[in-house]
C-alpha atoms as a PDB file:
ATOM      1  CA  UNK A   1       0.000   0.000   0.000  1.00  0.00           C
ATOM      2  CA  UNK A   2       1.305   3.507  -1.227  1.00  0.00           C
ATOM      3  CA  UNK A   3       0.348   6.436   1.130  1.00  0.00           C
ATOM      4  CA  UNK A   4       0.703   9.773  -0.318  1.00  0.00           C
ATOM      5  CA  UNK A   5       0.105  13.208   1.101  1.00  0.00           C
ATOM      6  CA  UNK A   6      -1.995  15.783  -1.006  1.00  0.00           C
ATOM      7  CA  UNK A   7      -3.673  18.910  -0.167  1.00  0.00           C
ATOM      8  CA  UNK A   8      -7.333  18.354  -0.050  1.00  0.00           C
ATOM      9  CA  UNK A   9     -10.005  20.030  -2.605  1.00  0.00           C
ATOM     10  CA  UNK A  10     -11.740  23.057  -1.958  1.00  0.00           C
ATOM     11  CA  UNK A  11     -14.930  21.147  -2.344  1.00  0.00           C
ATOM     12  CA  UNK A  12     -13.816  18.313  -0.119  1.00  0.00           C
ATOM     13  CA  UNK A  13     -13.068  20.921   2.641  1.00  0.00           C
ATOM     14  CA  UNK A  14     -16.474  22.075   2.387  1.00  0.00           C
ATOM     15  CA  UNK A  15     -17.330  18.711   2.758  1.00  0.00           C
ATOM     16  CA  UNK A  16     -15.364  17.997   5.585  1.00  0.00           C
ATOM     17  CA  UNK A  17     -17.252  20.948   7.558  1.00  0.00           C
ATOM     18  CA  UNK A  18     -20.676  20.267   6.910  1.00  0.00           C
ATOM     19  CA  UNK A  19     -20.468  16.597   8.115  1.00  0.00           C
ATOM     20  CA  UNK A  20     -18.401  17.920  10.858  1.00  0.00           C
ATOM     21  CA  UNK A  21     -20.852  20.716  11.796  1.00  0.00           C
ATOM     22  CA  UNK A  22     -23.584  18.018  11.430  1.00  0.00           C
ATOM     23  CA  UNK A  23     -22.174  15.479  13.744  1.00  0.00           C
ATOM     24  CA  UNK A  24     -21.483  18.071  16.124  1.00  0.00           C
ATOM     25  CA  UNK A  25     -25.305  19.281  16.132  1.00  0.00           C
ATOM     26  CA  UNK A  26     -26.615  15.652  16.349  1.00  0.00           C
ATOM     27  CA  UNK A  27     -23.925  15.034  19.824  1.00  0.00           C
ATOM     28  CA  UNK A  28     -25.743  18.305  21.232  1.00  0.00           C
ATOM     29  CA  UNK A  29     -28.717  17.431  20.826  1.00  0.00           C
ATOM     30  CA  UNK A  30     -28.708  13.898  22.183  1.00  0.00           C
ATOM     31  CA  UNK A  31     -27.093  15.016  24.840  1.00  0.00           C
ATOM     32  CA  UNK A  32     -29.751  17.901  25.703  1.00  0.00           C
ATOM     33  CA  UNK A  33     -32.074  14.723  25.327  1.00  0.00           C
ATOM     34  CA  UNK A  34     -30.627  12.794  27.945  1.00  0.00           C
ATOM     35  CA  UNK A  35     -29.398  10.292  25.056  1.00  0.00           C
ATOM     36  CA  UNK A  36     -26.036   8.391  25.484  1.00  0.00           C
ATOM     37  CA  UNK A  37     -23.579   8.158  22.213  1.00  0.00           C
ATOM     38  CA  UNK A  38     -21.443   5.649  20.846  1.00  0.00           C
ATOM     39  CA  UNK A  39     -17.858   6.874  20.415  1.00  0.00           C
ATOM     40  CA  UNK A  40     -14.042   5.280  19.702  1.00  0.00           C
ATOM     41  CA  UNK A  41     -11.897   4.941  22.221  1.00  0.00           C
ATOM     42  CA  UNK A  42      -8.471   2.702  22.361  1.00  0.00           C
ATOM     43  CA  UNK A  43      -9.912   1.160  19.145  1.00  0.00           C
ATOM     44  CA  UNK A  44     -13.060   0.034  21.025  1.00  0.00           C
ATOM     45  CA  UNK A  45     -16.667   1.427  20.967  1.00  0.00           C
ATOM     46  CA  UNK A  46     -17.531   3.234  23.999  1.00  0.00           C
ATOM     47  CA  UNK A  47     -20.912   4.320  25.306  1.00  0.00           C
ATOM     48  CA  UNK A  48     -21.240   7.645  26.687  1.00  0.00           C
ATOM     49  CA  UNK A  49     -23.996   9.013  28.967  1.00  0.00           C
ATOM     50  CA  UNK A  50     -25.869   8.660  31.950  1.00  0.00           C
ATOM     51  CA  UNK A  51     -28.386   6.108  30.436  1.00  0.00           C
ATOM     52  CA  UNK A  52     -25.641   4.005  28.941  1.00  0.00           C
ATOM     53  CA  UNK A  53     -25.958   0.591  28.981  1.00  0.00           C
ATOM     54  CA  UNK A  54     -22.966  -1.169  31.294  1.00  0.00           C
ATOM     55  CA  UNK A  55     -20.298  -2.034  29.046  1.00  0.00           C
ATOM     56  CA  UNK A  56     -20.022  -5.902  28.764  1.00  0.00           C
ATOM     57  CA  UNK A  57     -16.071  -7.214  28.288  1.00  0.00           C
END
């Protein structure tokens, strides 16, 4: 596999934000709902919130 480093697109910046910007806004407002999230940690899913289910190893 060949990595290579190139400047991204205009349009792939504006990309970039709006799902940014849109992720953000969804986190808020589960969290103003009391909802928990699902995020990456260490390489492992990770619920977040006060009505999380308990994690199960």
């Amino acid at each position: 596999m060949t990595i290579t480093s190139i400047t991204p697109g205009d349009q792939a910046l504006i990309t970039l934000k709006a799902l940014q910007d849109a992720v953000s806004k969804n986190l808020e407002h589960k969290k103003k709902l009391g909802h928990y999230v699902v995020t990456w940690q260490n390489g492992k899913p990770v619920r977040v919130g006060a009505d999380a289910p308990k994690q199960v190893n």
